[in-house]
Protein backbone atom coordinates (compact mmCIF):
# COMPACT_ATOMS: atom_id res chain seq x y z
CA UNK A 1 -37.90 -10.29 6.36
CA UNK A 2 -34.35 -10.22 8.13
CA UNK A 3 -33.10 -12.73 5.21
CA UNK A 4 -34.35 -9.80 2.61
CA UNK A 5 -32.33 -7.38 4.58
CA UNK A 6 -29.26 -9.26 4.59
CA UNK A 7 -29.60 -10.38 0.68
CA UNK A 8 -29.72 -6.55 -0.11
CA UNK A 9 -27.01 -5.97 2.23
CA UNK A 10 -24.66 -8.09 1.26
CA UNK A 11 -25.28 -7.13 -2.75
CA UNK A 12 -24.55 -3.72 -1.95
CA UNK A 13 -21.60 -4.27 -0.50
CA UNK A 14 -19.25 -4.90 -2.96
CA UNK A 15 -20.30 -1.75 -4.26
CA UNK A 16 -19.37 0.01 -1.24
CA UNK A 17 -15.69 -1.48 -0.95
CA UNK A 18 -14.85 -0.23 -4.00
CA UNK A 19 -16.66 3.43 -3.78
CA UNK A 20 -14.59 3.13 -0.30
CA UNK A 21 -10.79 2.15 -1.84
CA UNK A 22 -11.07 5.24 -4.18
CA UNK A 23 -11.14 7.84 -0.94
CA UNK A 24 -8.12 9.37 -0.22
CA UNK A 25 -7.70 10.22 3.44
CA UNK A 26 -8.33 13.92 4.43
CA UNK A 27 -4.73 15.94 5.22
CA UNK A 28 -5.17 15.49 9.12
CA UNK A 29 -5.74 11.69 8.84
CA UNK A 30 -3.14 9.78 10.60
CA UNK A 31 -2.29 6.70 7.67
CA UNK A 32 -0.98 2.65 8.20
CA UNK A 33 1.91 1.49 7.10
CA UNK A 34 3.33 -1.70 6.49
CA UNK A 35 6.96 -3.11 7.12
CA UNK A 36 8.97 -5.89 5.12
CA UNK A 37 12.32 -6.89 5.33
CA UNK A 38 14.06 -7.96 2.45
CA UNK A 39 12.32 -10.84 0.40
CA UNK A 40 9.42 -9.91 1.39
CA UNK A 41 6.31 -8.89 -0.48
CA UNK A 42 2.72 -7.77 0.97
CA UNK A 43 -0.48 -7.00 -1.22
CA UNK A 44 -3.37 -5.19 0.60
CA UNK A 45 -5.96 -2.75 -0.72
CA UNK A 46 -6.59 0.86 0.72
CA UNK A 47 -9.51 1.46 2.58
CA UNK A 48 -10.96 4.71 5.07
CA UNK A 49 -10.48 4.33 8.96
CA UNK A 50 -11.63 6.88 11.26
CA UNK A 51 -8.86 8.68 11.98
CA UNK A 52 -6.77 6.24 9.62
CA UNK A 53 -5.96 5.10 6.07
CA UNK A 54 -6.31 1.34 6.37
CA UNK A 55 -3.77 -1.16 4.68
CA UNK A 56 -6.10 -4.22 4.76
CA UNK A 57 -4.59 -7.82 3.41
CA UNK A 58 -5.88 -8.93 0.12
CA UNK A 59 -5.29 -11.18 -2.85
CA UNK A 60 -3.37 -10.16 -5.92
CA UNK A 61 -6.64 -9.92 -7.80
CA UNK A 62 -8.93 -8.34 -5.41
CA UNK A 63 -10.08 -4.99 -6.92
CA UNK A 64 -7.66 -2.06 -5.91
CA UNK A 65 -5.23 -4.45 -4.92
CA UNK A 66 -1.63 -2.87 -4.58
CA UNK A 67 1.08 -5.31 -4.37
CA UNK A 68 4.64 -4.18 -2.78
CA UNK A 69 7.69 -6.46 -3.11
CA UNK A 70 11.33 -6.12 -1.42
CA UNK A 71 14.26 -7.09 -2.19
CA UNK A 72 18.49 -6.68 -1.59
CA UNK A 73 20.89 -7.91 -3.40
CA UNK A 74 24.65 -7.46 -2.83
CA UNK A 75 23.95 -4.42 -0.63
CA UNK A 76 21.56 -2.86 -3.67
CA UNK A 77 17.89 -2.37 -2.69
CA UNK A 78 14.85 -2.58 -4.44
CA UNK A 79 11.12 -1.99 -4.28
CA UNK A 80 8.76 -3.00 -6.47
CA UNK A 81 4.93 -1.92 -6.24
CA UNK A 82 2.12 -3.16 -8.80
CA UNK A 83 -1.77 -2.05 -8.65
CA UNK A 84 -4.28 -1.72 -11.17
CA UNK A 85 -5.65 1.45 -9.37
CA UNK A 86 -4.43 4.59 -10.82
CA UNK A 87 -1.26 6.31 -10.04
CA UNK A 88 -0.67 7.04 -6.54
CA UNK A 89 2.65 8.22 -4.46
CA UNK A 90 4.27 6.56 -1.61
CA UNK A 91 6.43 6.81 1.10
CA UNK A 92 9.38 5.03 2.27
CA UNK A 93 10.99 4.86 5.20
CA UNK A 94 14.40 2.44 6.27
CA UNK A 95 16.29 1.42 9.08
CA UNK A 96 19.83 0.59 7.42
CA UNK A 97 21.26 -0.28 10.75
CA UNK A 98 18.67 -2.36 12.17
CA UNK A 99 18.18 0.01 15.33
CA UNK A 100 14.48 0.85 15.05
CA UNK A 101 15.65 4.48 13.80
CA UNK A 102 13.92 4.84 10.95
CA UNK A 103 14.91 7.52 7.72
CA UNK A 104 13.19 9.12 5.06
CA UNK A 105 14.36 6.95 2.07
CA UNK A 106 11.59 9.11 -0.25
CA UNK A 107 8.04 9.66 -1.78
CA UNK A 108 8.11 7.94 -5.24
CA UNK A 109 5.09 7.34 -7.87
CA UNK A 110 3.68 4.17 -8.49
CA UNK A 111 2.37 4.17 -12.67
CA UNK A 112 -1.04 1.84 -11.39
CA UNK A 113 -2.96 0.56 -14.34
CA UNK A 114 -1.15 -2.91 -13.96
CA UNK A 115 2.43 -1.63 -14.38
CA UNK A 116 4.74 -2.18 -11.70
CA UNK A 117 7.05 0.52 -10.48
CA UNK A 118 10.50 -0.54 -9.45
CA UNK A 119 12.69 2.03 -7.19
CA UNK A 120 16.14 0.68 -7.13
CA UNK A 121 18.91 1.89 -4.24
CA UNK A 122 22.21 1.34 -4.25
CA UNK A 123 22.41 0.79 -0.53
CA UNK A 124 20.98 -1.95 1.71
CA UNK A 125 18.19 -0.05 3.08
CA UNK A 126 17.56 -3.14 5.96
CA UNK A 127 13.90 -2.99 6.97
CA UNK A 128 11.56 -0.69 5.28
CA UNK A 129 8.16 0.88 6.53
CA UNK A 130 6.04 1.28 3.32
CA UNK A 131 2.71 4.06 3.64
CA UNK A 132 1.06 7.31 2.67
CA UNK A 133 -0.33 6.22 -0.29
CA UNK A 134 -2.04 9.13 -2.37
CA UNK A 135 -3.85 9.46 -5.69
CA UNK A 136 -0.77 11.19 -7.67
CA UNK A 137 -1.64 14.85 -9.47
C-alpha cells in the first residue's frame, strides 16, 4: 500500500515543479539572489519559498532552467542570461571596489524562449549579486 503511495507521489511530482517554477512571488516576498565574480556562470531554476523566491541549482536542460554568465574584459562588463521560460526582469547589483558595498547596477529584461540576453557595461562592475526575477509585462 505505502509503495502505491509513493509511485503516485513521485509521478505527480514533476508536475508540481513545474506548476511551482511558473509562480511569481507575491510583492511582500523577500527573494534569493545569487553572486558571481567575473568568469563565472550559475544556472538554477525559480521556485516558491515561504517567505522567499528560491534560486535552486539545476542543469542547463532542466525545465525553467535560467542560466546567468559573467564576464570582464579590459575593465568592460558583461552579463549574459539564457532560459527557455518566458521573459522575465532582473536585478543587478555590483561592488566595483570590492568592499561589500553593493550598487544598483539596474533591472534589465531577459527575452526567455531560448535567447540569451547580454547586458554589456563599460566599467568593471567587480562582484555582482544577480535576483528579483519577475515574469516581464
Amino acid at each position: 500500500m505505502h509503495l502505491h503511495f509513493l509511485a503516485v507521489a513521485l509521478a505527480l511530482l514533476p508536475a508540481a515543479a513545474i506548476a511551482q517554477e511558473e509562480t511569481a512571488p507575491p510583492p511582500d516576498v523577500a527573494v534569493e539572489t545569487i553572486g558571481l565574480k567575473p568568469g563565472e556562470a550559475r544556472t538554477f531554476v525559480l521556485r516558491p519559498g515561504g517567505h522567499h523566491q528560491l534560486l535552486v541549482p539545476a542543469a542547463i536542460d532542466d525545465p525553467g532552467a535560467i542560466s546567468v554568465t559573467y564576464t570582464d574584459n579590459a575593465g568592460k562588463s558583461a552579463i549574459t542570461v539564457t532560459s527557455a521560460s518566458g521573459p522575465m526582469t532582473y536585478k543587478v547589483l555590483s561592488d566595483p571596489t570590492g568592499s561589500g558595498g553593493y550598487v544598483d547596477a539596474g533591472t534589465f529584461t531577459m527575452r526567455g524562449n531560448g535567447t540569451a540576453t547580454t547586458e554589456t557595461f563599460d566599467r568593471d562592475l567587480g562582484a555582482i549579486v544577480v535576483g528579483e526575477f519577475t515574469p516581464a509585462s
